[in-house]
N, C-alpha and C. Protein backbone atom coordinates (compact mmCIF):
# COMPACT_ATOMS: atom_id res chain seq x y z
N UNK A 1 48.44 -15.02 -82.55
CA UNK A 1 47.05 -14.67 -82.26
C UNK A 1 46.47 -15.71 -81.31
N UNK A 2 46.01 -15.27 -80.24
CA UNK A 2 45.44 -16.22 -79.21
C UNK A 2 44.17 -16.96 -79.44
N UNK A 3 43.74 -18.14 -79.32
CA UNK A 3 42.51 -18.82 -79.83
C UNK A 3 41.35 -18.26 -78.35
N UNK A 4 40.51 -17.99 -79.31
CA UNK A 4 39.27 -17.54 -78.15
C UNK A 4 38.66 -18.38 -77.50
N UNK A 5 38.80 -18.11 -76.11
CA UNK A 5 38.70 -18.81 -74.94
C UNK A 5 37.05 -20.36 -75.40
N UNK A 6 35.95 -19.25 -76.24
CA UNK A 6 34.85 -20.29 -76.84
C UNK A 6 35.77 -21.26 -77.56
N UNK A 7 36.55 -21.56 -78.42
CA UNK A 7 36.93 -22.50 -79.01
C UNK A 7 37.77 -23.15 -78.23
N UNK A 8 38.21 -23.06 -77.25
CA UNK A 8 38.67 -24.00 -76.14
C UNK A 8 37.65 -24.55 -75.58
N UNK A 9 36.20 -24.20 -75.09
CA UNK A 9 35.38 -24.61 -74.39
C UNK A 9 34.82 -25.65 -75.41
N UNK A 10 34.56 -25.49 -76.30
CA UNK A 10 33.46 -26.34 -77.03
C UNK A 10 34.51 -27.62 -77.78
N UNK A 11 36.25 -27.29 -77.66
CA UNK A 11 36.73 -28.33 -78.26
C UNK A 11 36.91 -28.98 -76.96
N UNK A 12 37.16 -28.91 -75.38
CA UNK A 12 36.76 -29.25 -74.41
C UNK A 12 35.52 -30.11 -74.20
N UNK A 13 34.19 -29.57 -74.60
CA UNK A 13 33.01 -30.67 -74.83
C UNK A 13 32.95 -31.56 -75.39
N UNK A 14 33.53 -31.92 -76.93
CA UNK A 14 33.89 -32.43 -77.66
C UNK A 14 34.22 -33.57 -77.45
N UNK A 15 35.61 -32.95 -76.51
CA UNK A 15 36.45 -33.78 -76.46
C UNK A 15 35.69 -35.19 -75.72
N UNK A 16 35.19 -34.36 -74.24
CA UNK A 16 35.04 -35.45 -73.21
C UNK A 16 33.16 -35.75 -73.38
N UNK A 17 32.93 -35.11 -74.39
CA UNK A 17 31.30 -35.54 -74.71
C UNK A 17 31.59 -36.95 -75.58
N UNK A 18 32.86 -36.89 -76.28
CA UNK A 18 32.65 -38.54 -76.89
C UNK A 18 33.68 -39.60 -76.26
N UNK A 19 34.21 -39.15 -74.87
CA UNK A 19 35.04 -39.87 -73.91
C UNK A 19 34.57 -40.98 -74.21
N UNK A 20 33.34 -41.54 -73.97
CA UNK A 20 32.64 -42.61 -73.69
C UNK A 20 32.01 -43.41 -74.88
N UNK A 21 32.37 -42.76 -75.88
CA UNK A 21 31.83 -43.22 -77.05
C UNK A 21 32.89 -44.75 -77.45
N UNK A 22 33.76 -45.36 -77.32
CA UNK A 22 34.74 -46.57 -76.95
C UNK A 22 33.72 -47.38 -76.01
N UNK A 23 33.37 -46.74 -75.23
CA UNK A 23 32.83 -47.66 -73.82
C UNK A 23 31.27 -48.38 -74.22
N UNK A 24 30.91 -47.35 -75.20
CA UNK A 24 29.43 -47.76 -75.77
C UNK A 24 29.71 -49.15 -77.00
N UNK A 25 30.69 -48.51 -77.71
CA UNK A 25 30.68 -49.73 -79.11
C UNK A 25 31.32 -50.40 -78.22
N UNK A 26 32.35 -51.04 -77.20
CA UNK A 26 32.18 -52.23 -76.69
C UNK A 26 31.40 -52.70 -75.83
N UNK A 27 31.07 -52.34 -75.25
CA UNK A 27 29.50 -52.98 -74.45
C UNK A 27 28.80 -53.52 -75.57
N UNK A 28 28.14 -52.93 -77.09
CA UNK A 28 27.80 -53.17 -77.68
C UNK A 28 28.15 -54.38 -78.45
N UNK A 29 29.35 -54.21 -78.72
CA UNK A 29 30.14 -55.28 -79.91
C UNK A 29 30.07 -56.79 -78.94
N UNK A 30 30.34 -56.53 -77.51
CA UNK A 30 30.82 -58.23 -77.04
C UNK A 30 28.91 -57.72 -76.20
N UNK A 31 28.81 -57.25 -76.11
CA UNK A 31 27.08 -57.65 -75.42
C UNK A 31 27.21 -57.96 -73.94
N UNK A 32 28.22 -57.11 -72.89
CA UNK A 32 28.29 -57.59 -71.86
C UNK A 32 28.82 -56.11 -70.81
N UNK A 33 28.56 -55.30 -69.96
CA UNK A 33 29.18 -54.48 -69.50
C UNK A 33 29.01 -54.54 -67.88
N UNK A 34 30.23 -56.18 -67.91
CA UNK A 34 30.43 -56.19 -66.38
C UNK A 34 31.69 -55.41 -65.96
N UNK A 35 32.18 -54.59 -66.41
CA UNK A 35 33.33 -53.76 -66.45
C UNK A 35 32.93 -52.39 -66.13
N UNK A 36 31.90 -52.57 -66.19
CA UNK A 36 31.31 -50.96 -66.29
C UNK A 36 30.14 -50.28 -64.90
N UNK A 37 31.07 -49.35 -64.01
CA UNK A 37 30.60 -49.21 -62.57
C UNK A 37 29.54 -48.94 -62.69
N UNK A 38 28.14 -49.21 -62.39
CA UNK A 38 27.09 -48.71 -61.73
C UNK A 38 27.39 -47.18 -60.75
N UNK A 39 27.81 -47.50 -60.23
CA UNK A 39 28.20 -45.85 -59.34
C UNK A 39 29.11 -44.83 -60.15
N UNK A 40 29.99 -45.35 -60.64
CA UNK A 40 30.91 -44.38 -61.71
C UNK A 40 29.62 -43.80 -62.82
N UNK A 41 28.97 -44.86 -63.08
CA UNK A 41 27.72 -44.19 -64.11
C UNK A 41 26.83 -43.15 -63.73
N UNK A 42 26.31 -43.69 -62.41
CA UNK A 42 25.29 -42.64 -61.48
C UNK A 42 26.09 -41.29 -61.39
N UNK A 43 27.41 -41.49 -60.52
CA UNK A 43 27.40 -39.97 -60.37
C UNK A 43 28.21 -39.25 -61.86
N UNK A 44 28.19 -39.55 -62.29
CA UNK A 44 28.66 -39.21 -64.05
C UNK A 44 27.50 -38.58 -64.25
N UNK A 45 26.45 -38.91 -64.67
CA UNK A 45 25.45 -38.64 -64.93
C UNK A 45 24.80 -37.65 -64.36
N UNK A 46 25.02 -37.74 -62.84
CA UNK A 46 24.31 -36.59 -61.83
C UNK A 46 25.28 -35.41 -62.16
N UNK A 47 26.30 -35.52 -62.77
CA UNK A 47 27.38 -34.46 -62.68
C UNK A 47 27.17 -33.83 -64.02
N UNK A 48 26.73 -34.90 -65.38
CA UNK A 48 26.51 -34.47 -66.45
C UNK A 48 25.28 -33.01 -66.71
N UNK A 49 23.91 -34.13 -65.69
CA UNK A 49 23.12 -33.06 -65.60
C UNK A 49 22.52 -32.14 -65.05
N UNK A 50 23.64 -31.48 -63.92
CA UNK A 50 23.72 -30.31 -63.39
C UNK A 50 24.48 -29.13 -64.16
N UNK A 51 26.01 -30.25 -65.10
CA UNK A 51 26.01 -28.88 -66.11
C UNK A 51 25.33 -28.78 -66.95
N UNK A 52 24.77 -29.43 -67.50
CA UNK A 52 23.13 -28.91 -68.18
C UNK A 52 22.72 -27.87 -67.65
N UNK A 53 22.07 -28.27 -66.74
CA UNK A 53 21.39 -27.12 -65.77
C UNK A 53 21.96 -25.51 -65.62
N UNK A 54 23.79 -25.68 -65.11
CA UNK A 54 24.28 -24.62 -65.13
C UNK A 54 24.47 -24.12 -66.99
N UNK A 55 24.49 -24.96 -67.43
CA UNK A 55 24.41 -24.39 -68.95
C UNK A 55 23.17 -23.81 -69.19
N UNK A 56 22.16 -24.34 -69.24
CA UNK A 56 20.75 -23.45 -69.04
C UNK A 56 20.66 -22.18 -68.43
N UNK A 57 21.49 -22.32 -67.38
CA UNK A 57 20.98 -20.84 -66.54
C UNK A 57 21.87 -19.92 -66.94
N UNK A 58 23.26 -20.17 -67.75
CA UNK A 58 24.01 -19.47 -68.14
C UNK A 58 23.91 -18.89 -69.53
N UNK A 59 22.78 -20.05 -69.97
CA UNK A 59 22.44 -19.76 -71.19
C UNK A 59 23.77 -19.73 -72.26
N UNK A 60 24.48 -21.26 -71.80
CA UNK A 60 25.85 -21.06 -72.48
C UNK A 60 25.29 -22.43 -72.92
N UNK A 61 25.46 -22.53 -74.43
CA UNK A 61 24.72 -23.42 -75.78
C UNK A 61 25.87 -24.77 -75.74
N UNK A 62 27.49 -24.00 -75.99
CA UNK A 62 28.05 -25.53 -76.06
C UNK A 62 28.18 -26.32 -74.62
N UNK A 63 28.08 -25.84 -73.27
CA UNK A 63 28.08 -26.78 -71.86
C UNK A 63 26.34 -27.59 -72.18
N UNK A 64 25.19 -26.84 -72.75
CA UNK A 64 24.55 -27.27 -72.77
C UNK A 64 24.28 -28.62 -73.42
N UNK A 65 25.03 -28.18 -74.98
CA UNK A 65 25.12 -29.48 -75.99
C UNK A 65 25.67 -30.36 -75.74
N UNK A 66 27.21 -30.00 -75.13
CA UNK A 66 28.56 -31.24 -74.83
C UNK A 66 28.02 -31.79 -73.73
N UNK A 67 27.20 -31.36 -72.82
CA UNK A 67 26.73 -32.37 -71.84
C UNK A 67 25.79 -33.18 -71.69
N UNK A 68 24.93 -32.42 -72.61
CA UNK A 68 23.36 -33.25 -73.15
C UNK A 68 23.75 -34.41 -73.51
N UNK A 69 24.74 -34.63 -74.67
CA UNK A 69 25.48 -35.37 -75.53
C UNK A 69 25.77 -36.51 -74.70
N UNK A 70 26.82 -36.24 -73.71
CA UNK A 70 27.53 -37.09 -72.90
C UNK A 70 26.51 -37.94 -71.94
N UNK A 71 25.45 -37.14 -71.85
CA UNK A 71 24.18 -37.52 -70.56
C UNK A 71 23.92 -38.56 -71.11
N UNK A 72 23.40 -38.30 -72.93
CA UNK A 72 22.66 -39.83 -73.54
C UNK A 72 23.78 -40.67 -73.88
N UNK A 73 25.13 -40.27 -74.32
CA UNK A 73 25.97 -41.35 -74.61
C UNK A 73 25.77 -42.58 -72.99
N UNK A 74 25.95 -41.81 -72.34
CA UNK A 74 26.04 -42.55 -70.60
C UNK A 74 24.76 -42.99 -70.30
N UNK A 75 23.85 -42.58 -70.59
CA UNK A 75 22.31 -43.39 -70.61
C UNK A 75 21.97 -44.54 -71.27
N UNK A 76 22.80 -44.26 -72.60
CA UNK A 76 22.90 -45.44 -73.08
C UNK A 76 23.32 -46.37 -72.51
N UNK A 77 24.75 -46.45 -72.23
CA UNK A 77 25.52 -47.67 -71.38
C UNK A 77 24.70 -47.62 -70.05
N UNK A 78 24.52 -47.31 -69.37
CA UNK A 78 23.53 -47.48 -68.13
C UNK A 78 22.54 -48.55 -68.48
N UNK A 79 21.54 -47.92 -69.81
CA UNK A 79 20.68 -48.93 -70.34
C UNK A 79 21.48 -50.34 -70.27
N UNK A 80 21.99 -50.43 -71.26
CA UNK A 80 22.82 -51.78 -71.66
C UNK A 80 23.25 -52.68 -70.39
N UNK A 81 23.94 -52.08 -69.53
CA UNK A 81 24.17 -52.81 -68.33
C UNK A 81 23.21 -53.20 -68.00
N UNK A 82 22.20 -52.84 -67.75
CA UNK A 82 20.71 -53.23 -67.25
C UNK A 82 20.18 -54.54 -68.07
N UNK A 83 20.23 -54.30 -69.24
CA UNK A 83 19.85 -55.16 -70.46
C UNK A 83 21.01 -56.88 -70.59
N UNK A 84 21.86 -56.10 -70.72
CA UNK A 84 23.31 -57.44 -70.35
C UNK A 84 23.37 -58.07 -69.11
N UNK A 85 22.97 -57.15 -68.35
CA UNK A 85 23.09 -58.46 -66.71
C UNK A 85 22.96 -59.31 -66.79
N UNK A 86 23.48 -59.99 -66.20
CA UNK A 86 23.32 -62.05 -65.72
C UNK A 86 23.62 -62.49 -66.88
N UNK A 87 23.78 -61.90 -68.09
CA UNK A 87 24.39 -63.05 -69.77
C UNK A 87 26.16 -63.43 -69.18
């Protein structure tokens, strides 16, 4: 029996909505994220929330969630870099 194409998509979000979730508890744990691109973040982010957007207009719930998700996980670390500079 073939798994429906939705349960590929949303274990897909999942997946790469908590990609970054490693990248947050260490920034966090050592308090420092000079490892962590400024530009890799920006366009991450710009990329996160256009599929938002196309999730909105598609009115498709898990691109919406798995990317929302990923937007604030990555907002976060964005923050932090900001916050850790120059230590």
């Amino acid at each position: 029996m073939p798994i429906p194409i939705s349960y590929i998509g949303i274990a897909a979000g999942i997946f790469t909505g908590t990609s970054m979730i490693p990248q947050l508890v260490k920034t966090v744990k050592e308090k420092n994220a000079d490892g962590v691109s400024a530009a890799m973040l920006a366009v991450l982010m710009i990329g996160l929330a256009l599929w938002v957007w196309y999730g909105i207009e598609k009115e498709d719930w898990p691109i919406i969630i798995t990317n929302a998700f990923s937007f604030v996980i990555n907002l976060a670390i964005a923050i932090l870099r900001l916050v850790y500079r120059g230590r």
